[in-house]
Structures are given as structure tokens and as C-alpha cells.
C-alpha atoms as a PDB file:
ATOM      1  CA  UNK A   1    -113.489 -90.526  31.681  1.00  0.00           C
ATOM      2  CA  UNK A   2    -110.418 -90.193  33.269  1.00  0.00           C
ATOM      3  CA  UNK A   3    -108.211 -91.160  30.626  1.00  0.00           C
ATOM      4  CA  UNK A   4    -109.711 -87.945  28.482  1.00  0.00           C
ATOM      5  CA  UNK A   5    -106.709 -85.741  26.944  1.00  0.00           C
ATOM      6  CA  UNK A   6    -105.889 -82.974  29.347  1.00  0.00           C
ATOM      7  CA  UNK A   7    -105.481 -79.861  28.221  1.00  0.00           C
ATOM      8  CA  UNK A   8    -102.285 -77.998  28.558  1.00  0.00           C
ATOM      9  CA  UNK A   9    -102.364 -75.218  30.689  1.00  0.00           C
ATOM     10  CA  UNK A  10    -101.806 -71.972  28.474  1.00  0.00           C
ATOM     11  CA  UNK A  11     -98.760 -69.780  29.036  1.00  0.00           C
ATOM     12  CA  UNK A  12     -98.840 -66.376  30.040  1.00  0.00           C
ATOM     13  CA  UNK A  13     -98.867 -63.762  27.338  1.00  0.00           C
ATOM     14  CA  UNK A  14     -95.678 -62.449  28.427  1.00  0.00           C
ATOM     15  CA  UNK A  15     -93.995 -66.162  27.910  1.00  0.00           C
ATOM     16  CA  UNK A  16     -95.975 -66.442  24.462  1.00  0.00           C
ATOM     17  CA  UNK A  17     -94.892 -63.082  22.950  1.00  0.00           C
ATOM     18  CA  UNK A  18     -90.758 -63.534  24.766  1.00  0.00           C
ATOM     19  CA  UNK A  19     -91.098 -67.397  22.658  1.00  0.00           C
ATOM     20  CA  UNK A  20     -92.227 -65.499  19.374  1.00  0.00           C
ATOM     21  CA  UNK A  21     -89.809 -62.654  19.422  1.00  0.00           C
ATOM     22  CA  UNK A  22     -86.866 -65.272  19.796  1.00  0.00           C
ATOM     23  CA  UNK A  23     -88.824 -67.629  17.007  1.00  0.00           C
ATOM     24  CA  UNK A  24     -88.737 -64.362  14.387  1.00  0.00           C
ATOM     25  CA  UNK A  25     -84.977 -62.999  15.946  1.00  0.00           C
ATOM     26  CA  UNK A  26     -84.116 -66.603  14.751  1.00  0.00           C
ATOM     27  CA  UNK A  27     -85.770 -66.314  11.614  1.00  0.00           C
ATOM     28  CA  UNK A  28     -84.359 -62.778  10.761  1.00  0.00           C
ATOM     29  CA  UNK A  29     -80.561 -64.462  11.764  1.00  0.00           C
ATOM     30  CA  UNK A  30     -81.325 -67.302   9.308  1.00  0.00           C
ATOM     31  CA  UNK A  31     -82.341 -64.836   6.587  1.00  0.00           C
ATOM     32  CA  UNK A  32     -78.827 -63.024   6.875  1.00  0.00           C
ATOM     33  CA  UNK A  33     -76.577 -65.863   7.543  1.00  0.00           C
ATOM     34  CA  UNK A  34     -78.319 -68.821   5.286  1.00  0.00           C
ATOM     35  CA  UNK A  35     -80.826 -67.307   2.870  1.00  0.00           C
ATOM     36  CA  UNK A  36     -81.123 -71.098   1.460  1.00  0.00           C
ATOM     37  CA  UNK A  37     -82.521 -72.556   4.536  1.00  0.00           C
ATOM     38  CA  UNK A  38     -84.890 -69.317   4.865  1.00  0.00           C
ATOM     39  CA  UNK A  39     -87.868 -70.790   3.338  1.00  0.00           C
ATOM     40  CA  UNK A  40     -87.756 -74.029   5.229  1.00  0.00           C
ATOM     41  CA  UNK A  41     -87.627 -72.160   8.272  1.00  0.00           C
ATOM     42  CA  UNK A  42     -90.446 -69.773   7.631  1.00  0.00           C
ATOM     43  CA  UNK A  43     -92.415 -72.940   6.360  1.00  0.00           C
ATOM     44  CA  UNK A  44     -91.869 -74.417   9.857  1.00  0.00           C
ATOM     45  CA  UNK A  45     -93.215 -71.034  11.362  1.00  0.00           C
ATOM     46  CA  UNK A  46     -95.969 -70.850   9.575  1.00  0.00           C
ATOM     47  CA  UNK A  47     -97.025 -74.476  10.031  1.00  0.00           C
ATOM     48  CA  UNK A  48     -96.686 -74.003  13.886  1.00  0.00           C
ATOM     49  CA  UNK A  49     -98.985 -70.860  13.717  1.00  0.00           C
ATOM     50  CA  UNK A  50    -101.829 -71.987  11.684  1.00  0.00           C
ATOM     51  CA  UNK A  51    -101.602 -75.530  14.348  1.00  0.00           C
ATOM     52  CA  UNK A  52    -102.279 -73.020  16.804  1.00  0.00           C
ATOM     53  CA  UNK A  53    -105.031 -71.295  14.896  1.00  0.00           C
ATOM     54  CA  UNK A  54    -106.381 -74.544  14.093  1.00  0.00           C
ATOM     55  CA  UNK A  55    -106.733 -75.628  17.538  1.00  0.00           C
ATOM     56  CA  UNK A  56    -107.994 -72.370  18.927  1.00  0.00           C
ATOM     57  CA  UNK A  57    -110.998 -72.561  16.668  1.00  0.00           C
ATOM     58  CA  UNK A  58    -111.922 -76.384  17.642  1.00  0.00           C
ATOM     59  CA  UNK A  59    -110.101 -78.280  14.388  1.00  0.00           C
ATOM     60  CA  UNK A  60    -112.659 -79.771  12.180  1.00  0.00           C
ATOM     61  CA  UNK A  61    -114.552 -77.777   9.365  1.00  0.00           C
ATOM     62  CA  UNK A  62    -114.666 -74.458  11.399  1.00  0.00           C
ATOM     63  CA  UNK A  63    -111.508 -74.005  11.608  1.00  0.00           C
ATOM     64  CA  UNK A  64    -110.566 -75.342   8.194  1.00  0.00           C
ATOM     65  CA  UNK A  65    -112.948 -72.597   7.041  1.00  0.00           C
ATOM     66  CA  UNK A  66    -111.210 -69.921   9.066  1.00  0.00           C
ATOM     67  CA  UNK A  67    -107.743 -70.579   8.023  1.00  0.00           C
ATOM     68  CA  UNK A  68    -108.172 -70.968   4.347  1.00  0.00           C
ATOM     69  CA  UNK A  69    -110.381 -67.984   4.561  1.00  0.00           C
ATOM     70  CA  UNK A  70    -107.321 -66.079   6.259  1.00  0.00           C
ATOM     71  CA  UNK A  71    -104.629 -67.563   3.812  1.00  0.00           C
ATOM     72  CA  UNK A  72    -107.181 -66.359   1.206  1.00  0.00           C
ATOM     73  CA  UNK A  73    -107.667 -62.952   1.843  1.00  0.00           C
ATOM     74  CA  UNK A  74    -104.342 -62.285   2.806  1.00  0.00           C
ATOM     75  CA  UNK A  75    -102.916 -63.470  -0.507  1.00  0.00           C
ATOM     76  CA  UNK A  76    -105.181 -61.507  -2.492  1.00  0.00           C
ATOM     77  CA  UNK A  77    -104.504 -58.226  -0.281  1.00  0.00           C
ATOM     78  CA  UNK A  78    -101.173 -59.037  -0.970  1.00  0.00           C
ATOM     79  CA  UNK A  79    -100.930 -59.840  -4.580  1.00  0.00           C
ATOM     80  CA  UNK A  80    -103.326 -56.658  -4.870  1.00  0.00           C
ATOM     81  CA  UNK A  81    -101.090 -54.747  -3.016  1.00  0.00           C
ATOM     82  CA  UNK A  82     -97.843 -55.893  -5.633  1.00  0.00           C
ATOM     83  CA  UNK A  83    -100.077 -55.022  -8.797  1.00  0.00           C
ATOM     84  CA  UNK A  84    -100.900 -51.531  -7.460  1.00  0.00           C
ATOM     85  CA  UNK A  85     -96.738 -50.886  -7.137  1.00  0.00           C
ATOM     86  CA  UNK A  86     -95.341 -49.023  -9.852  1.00  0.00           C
ATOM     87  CA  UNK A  87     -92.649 -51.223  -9.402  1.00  0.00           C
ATOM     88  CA  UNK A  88     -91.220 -53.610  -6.690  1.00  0.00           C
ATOM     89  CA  UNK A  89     -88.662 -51.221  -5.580  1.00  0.00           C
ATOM     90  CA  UNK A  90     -91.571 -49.001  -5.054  1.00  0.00           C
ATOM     91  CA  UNK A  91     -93.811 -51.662  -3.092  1.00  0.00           C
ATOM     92  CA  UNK A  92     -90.835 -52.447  -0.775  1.00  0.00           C
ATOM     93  CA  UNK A  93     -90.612 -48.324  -0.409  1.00  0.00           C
ATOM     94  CA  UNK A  94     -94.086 -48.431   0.461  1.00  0.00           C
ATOM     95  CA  UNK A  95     -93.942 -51.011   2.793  1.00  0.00           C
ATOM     96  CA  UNK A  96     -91.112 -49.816   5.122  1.00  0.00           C
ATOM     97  CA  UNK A  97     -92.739 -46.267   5.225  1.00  0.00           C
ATOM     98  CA  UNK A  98     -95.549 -47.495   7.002  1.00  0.00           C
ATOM     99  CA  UNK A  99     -94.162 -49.949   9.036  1.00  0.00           C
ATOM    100  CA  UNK A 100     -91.692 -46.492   9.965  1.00  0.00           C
ATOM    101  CA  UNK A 101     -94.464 -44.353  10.747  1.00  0.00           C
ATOM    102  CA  UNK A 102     -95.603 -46.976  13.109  1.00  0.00           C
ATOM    103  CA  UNK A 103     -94.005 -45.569  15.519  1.00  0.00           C
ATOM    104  CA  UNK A 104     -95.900 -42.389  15.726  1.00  0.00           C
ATOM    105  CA  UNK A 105     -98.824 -44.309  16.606  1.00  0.00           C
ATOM    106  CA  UNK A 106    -100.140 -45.795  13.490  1.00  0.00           C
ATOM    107  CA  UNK A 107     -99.836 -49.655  12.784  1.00  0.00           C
ATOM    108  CA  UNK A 108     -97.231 -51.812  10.552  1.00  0.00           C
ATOM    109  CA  UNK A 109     -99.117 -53.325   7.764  1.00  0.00           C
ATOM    110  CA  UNK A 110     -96.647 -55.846   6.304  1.00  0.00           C
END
């Protein structure tokens, strides 16, 4: 068939990671100059990535499977993660000091 969709040729991982870095700069910018349209914003990002996701894993039920497991466990880590806090002050603390010691050589786990 030579009317079959072609597939786009994927960009470098250099291009990809330069694209997201200005898609979160924006989304930072947005945060501190228009807090209301925030949400919207990080709605749109979000979308976008789990598109991706979606198509990297075929569409169909696979991939529905894989994302909703994702969202899944990530809300429960999360919401697990907010119980566990003394307080929310405290899970904010908690956050930032291990997204700071990062940079010793250990991971951000936001």
C-alpha cells in the first residue's frame, strides 16, 4: 500500500530533551506570572505526554493498560507520600531535600 501512514522520523534526543526543557521553562514562567492559567497549561502537558506514551506502546488496550497503570500507581505513591507528612509544610520540606541532594549523585523524586 502506498498510501499507508508514514511514520515520522523521530528526533534526536538532544532536540527532544532542548523541546521539553523550553515546554517546562514555559510552564514554570506561567506558574509565576499567571497562576490561573497554570492548570490549563499543565493539562495540555500532560495530555501531550501520555499521546506520546500512548503511541510508543502501539495505542489500543496495551497501552491503555500501561498508562492507567502509570497514572495509578503514581497517584497512590503520591497520595501515600502526603498522608505520611506530618504536615504539608513538612512534605514540601521533604520534597526539595531530595530533589537538593540530587546533586550529589542521588535522584529527584518529585
Amino acid at each position: 500500500m502506498p498510501d499507508a501512514k508514514k511514520k515520522r522520523k523521530k528526533d534526536s534526543f538532544v532536540v527532544r530533551m532542548r523541546r521539553r526543557g523550553r515546554e517546562f521553562m514555559r510552564l514554570g514562567q506561567i506558574l509565576a506570572n499567571e497562576p490561573k492559567r497554570f492548570p490549563r497549561a499543565l493539562l495540555n502537558v500532560l495530555r501531550r505526554s501520555f499521546r506520546t506514551v500512548w503511541d510508543a506502546r502501539g495505542g489500543g488496550l496495551y497501552a491503555c493498560g500501561y498508562v492507567l497503570t502509570f497514572v495509578w500507581l503514581e497517584i497512590t505513591m503520591f497520595v501515600g507520600d502526603i498522608l505520611a507528612a506530618e504536615s504539608i509544610s513538612g512534605f514540601l520540606a521533604s520534597r526539595y531535600s531530595k530533589c537538593s541532594s540530587g546533586i550529589s549523585g542521588n535522584h529527584c523524586e518529585i
